[in-house]
Protein backbone atom coordinates (compact mmCIF):
# COMPACT_ATOMS: atom_id res chain seq x y z
CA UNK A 1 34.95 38.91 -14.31
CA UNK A 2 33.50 39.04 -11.03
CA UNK A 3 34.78 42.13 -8.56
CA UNK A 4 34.84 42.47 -4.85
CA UNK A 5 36.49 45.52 -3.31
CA UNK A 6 36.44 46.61 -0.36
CA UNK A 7 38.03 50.23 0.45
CA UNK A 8 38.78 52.75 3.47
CA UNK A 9 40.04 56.01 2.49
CA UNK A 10 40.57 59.11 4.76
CA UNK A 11 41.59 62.83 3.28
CA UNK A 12 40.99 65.55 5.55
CA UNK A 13 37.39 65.92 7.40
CA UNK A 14 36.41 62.84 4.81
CA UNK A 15 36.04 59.44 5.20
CA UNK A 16 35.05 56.56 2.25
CA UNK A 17 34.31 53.35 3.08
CA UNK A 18 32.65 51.00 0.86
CA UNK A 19 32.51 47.61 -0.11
CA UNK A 20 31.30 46.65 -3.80
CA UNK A 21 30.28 43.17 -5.36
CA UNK A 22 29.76 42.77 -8.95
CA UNK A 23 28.92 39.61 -10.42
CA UNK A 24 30.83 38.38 -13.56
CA UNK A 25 29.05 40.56 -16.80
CA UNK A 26 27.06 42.95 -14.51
CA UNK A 27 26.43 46.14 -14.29
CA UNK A 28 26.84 48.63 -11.07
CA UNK A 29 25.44 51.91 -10.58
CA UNK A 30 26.84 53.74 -7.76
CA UNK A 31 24.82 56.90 -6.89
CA UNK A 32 24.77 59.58 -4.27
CA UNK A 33 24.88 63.32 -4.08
CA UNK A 34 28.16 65.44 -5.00
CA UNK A 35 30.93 65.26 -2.72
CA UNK A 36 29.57 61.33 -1.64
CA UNK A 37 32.81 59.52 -2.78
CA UNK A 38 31.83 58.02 -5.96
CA UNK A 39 34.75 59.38 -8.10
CA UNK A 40 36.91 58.70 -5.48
CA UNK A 41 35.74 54.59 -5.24
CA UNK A 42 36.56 54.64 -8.86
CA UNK A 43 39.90 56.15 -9.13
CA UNK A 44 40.79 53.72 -6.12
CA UNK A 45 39.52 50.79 -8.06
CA UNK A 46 41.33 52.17 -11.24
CA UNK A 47 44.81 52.32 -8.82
CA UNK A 48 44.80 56.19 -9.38
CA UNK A 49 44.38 57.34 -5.78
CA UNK A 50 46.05 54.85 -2.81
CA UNK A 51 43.47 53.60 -0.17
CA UNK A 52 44.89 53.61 3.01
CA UNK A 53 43.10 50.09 3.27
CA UNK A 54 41.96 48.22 0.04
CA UNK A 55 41.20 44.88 -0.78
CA UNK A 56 40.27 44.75 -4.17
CA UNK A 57 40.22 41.77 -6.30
CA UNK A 58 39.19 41.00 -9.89
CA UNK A 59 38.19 37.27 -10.97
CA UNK A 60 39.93 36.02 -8.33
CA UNK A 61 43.53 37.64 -9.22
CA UNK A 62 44.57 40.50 -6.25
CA UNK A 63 45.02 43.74 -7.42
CA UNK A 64 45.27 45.48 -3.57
CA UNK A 65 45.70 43.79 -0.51
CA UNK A 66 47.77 41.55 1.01
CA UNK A 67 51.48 43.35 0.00
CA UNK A 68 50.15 43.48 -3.37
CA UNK A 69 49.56 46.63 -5.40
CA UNK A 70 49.23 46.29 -8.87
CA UNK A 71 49.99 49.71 -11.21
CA UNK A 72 47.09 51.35 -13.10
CA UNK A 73 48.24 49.96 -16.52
CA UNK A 74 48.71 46.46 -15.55
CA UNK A 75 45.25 45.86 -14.31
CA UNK A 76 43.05 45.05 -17.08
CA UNK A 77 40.68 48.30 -16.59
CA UNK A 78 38.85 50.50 -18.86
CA UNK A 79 38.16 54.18 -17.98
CA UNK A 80 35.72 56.62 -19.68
CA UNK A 81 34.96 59.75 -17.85
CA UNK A 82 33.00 62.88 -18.96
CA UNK A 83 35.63 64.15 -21.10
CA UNK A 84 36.90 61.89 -23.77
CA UNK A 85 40.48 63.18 -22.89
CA UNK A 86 41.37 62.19 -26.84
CA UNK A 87 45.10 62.49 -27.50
CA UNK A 88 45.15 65.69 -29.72
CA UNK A 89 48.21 64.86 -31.94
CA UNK A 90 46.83 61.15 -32.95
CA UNK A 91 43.95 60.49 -35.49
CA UNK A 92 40.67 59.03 -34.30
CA UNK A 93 41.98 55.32 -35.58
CA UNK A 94 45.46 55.69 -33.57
CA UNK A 95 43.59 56.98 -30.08
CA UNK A 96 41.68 53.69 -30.33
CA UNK A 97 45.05 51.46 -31.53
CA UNK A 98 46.50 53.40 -28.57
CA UNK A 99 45.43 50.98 -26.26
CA UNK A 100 46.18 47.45 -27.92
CA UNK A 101 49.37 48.99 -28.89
CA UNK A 102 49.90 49.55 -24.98
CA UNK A 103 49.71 46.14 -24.64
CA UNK A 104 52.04 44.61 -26.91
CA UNK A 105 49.87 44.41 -30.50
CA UNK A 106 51.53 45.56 -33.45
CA UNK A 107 50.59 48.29 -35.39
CA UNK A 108 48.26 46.54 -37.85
CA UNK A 109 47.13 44.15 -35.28
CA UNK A 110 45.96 47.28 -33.34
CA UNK A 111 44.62 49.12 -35.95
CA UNK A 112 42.73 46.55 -36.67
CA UNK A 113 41.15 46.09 -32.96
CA UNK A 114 40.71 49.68 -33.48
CA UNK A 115 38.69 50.10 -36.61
CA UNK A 116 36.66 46.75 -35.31
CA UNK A 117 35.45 48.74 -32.24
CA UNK A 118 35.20 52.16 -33.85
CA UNK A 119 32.96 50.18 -35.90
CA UNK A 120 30.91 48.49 -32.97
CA UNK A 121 30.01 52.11 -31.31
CA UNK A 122 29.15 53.47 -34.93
CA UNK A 123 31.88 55.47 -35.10
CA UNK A 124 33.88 53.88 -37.96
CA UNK A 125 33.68 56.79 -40.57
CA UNK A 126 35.60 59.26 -37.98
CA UNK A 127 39.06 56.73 -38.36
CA UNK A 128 40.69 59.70 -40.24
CA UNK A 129 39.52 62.68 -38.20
CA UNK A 130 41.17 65.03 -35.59
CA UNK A 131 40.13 65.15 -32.24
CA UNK A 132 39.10 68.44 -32.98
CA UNK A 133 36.44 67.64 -35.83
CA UNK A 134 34.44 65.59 -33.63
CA UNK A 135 31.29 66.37 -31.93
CA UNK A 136 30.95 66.35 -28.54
CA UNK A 137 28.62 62.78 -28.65
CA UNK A 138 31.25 61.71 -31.90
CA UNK A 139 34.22 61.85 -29.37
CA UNK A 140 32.47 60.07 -26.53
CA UNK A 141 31.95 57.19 -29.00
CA UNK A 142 35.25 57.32 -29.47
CA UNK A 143 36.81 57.22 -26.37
CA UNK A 144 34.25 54.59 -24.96
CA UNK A 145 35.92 52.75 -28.57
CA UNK A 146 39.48 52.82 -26.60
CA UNK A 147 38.55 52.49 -23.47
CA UNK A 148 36.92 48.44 -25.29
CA UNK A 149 39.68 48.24 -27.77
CA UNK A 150 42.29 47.47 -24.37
CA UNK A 151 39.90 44.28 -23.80
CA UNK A 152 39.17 45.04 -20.35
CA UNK A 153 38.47 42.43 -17.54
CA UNK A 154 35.85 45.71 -15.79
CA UNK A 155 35.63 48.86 -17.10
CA UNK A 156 34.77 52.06 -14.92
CA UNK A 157 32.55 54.53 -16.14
CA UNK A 158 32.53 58.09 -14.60
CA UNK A 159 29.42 59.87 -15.72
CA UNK A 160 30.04 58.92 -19.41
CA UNK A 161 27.17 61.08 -20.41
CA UNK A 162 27.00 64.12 -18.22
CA UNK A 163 28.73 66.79 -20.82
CA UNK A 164 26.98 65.28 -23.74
CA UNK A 165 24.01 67.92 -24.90
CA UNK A 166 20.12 66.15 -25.06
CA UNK A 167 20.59 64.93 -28.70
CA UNK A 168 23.69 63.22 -28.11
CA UNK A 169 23.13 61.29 -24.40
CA UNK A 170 20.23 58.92 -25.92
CA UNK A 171 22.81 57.83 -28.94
CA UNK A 172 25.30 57.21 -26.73
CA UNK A 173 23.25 55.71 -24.02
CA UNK A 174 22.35 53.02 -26.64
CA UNK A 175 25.27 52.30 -27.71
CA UNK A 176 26.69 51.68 -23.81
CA UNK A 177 23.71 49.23 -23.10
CA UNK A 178 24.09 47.31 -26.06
CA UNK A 179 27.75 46.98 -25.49
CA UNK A 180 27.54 46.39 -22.33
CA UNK A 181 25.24 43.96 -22.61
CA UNK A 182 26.72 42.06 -25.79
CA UNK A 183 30.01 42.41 -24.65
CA UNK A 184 32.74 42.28 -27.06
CA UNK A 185 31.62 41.12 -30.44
CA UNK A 186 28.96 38.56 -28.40
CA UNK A 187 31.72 36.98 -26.31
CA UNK A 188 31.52 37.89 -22.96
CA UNK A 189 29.25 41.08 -20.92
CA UNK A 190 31.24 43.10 -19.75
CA UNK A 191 31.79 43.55 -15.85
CA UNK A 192 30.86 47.44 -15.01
CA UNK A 193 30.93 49.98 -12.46
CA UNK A 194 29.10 53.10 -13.66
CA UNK A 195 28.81 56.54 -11.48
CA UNK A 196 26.19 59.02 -12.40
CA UNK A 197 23.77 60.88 -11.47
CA UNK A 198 21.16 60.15 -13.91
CA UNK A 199 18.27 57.62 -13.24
CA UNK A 200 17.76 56.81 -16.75
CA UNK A 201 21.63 55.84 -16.82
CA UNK A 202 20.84 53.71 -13.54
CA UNK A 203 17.58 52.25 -15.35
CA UNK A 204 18.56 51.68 -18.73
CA UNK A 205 22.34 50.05 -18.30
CA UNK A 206 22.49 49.03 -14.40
CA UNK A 207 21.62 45.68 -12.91
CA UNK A 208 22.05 46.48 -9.66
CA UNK A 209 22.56 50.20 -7.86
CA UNK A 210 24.43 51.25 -4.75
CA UNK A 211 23.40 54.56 -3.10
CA UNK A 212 26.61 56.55 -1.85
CA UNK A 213 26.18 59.38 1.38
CA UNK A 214 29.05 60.48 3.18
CA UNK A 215 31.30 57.85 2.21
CA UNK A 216 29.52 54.95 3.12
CA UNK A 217 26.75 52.80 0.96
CA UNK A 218 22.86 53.85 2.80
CA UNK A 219 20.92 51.86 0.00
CA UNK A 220 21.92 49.39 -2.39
CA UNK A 221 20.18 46.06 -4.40
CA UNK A 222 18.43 45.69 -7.45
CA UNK A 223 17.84 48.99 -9.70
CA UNK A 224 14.11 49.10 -10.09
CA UNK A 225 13.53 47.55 -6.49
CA UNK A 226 15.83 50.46 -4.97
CA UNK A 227 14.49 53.21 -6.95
CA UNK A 228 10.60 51.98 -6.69
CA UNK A 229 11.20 52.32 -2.46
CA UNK A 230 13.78 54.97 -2.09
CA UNK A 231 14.93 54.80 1.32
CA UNK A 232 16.96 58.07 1.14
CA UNK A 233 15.83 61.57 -0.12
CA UNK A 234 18.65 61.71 -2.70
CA UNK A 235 17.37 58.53 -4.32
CA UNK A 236 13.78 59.81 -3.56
CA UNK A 237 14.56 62.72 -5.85
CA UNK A 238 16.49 60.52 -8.36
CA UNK A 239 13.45 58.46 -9.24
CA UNK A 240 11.13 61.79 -9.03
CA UNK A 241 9.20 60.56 -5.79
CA UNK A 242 8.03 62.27 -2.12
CA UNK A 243 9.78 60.90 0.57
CA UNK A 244 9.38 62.12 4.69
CA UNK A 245 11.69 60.85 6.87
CA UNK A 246 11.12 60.43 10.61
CA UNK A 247 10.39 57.32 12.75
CA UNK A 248 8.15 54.62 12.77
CA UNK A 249 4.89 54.12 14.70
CA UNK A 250 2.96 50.89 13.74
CA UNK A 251 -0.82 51.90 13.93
CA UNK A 252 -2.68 48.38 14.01
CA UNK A 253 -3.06 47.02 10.47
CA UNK A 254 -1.01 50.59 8.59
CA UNK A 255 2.06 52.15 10.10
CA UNK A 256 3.17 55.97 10.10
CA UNK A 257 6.09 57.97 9.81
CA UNK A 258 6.53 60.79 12.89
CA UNK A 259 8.44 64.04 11.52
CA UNK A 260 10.93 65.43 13.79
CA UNK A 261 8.28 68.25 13.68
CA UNK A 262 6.22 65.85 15.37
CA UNK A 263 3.26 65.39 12.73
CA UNK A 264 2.41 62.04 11.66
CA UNK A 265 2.68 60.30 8.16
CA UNK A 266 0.13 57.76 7.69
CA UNK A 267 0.61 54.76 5.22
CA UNK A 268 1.01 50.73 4.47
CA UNK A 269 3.84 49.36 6.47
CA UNK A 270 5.91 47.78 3.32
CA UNK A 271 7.94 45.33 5.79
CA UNK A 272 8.53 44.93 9.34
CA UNK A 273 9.06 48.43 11.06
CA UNK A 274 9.98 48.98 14.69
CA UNK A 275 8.24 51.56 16.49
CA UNK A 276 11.10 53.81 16.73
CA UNK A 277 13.41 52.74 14.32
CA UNK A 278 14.37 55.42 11.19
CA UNK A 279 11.80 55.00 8.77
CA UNK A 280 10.08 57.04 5.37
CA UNK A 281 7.10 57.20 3.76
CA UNK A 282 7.54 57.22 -0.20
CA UNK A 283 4.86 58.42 -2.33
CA UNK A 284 4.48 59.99 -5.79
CA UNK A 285 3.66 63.12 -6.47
CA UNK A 286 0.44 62.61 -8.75
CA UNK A 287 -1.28 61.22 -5.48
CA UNK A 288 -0.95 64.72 -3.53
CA UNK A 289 -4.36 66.54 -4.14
CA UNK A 290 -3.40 70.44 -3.77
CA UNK A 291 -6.14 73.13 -2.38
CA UNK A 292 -6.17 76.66 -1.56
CA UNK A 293 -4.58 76.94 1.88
CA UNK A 294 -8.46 78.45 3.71
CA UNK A 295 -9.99 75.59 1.84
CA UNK A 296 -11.79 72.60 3.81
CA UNK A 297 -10.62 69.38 3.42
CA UNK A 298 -12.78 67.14 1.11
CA UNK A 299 -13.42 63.56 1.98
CA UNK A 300 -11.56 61.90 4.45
CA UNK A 301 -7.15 61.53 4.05
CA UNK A 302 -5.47 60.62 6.68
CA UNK A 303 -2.56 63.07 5.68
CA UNK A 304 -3.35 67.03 5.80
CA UNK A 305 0.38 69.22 5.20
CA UNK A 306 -0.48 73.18 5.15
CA UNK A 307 2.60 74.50 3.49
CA UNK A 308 3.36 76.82 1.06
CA UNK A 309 4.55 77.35 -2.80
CA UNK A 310 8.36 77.22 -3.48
CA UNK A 311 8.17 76.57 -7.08
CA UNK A 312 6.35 76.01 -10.28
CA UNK A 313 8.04 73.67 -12.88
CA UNK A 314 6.76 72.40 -15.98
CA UNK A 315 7.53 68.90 -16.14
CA UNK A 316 6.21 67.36 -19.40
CA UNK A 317 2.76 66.98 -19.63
CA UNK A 318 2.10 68.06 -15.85
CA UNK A 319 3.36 71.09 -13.87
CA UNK A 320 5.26 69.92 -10.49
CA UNK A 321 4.29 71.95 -7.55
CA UNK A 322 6.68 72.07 -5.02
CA UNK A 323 6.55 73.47 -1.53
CA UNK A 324 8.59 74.45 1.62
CA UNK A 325 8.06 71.13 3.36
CA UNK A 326 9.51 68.95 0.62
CA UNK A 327 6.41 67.35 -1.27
CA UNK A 328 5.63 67.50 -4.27
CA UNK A 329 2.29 67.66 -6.53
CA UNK A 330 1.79 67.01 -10.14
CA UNK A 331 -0.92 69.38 -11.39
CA UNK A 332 -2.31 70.10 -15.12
CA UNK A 333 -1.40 73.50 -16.27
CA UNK A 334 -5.35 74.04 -16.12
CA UNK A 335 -5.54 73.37 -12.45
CA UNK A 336 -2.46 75.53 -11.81
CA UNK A 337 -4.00 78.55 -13.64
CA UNK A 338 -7.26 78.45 -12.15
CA UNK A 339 -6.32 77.90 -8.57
CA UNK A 340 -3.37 80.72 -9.40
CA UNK A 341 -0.75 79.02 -7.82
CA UNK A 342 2.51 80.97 -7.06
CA UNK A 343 5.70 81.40 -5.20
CA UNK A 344 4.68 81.81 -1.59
CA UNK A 345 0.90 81.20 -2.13
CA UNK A 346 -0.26 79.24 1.29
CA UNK A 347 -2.00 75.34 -0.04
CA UNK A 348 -3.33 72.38 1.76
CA UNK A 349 -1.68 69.10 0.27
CA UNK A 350 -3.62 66.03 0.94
CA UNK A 351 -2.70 62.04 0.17
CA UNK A 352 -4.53 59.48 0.98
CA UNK A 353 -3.25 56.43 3.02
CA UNK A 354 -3.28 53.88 0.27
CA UNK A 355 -0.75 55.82 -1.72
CA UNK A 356 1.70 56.08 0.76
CA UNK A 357 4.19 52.88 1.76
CA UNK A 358 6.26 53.53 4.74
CA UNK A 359 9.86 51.90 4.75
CA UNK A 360 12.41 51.38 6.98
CA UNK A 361 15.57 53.36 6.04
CA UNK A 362 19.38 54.52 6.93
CA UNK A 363 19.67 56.12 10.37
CA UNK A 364 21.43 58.59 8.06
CA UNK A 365 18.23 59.05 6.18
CA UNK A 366 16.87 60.11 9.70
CA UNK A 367 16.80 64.00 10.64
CA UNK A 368 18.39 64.67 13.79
């Protein structure tokens, strides 16, 4: 089912304004930093929170706009949020026949919906359970089971996996793209709108991503194309990449970003900048060579940051290096011993032209 929605919501000092497309079976990520509106786009799309404008329709059938507001239970829409919210005095079987029963199936017509999808996210030998005996990834299962077993038209996801512990998120993870990809039992996909802050959610079961900042959408398109040229230092940090904001210069054949500290960020223009215009330069950390601060530069980059040590994290098989002007450097945990790296310790980061690609970007991505 193919949604368009387009929403303006003001509370207080805050203002959301979006508008979201999702083609018939796909899959939307919305993104952005806490406090960006994401929850808030959802719970409007669910009817749980009033826009003061909303247009929002759903294959073609108006569920706001136009005099028309349709209530939260008559508009064909799945919820699963990061708790399960299980009803406590029901069985695991009669939570999931909660919601065919809701619409008009009879008891053993919804128990059987029930113990077909409790089946279908693995989840079929819990039917008898409490609430209470289920694990924290068990439960999710289940609710994600109810939130199907209503045979949603788009179903909202509100970071699904964020209170799930490491061992249960990958299960459960798998089980959402396969579902949402097979749709129900093979049918149909499933139209989706999925918040979180997780890029592996984003890479693993989105289609397409939207990037949320103060209430309004700063990047949006294709997941891999948006988070392989962040244009935004949220997203940046989402898909573990550097990212220095400033404006564009072209220089001849390459292009550089200027800081608003007035240094220059040299790089491959990856489209068509204008000198002036908001622009970044994206690049990842394992092409930032790290010195001692009194060291002289070897070779020839056209980018030279003296900075200094913030923190040391291990980060798999490397050691991330990060510093007070924002970059960061991948090191081995050799290197890092025997150049004694530490909080505060003055280094000379250097990156080379070629692994730098300067975008153009939000003027919200642009410091003032």
């Amino acid at each position: 089912m193919t949604l368009h929605a387009e929403l303006m919501l003001r509370r207080e000092s805050f203002e959301l304004s979006v508008t979201l497309d999702v083609a018939e079976g796909g899959v939307l990520a919305v993104l952005g930093p806490n406090g960006s509106g994401k929850s808030t786009a959802l719970a409007c799309l669910a009817g749980l929170v009033r826009a003061e404008r909303a247009l929002v329709s759903l294959a073609g059938r108006v569920l706001d706009g136009d005099g028309v507001r349709v209530p939260p239970h008559a508009r064909g829409i799945g919820l699963l949020a990061q708790n399960p919210l299980l009803f406590p005095h029901l069985s695991v079987l009669d939570n999931v026949a909660f919601s065919p029963r809701s619409r008009g199936a009879s008891k053993t017509r919804a128990r059987a919906v029930a113990r077909r999808w409790l089946a279908e996210v693995g989840a079929e030998a819990f039917a008898d359970r409490a609430p209470a005996a289920l694990s924290g990834g068990q439960a999710q299962r289940v609710a994600l089971a109810r939130a199907l077993a209503g045979d949603p038209d788009l179903l909202l996801l509100d970071e699904p996996l964020a209170a799930l512990d490491v061992d249960a998120a990958p299960a459960v993870r798998g089980v959402l793209r396969r579902i949402l990809r097979d749709g129900h039992g093979g049918d149909r996909a499933i139209t989706t709108v999925l918040v979180t802050h997780d890029p592996l959610d984003a890479l693993t079961l989105a289609d397409h991503v939207a990037v949320l900042a103060g209430g309004r959408i700063v990047e949006r398109g294709p997941t891999r194309q948006v988070l392989a040229a962040p244009r935004t230092a949220f997203t940046a940090r989402l898909a573990g990449l550097n990212l220095v904001t400033g404006v564009a210069v072209r220089t001849g054949t390459g292009a550089a970003v200027r800081t608003e500290h007035g240094w220059m960020f040299h790089g491959m223009p990856a489209s068509d900048l204008v000198d002036g215009a908001a622009a970044v330069a994206v690049f990842e950390p394992g092409a930032v060579a790290v010195q001692p601060g009194d060291t002289q530069v070897v070779g020839s980059p056209r980018n030279v940051v003296d900075t200094v040590v913030t923190a040391v994290e291990p980060h798999g098989p490397v050691v991330c290096l990060r510093t007070s002007e924002g970059i960061s450097a991948d090191l081995t945990p050799a290197a890092v011993a025997d150049l004694a790296f530490d909080l505060g310790t003055p280094v000379r980061l250097t990156v080379k032209a070629a692994a730098v690609t300067v975008h153009p970007a939000p003027e919200s991505a642009r410091r003032p």
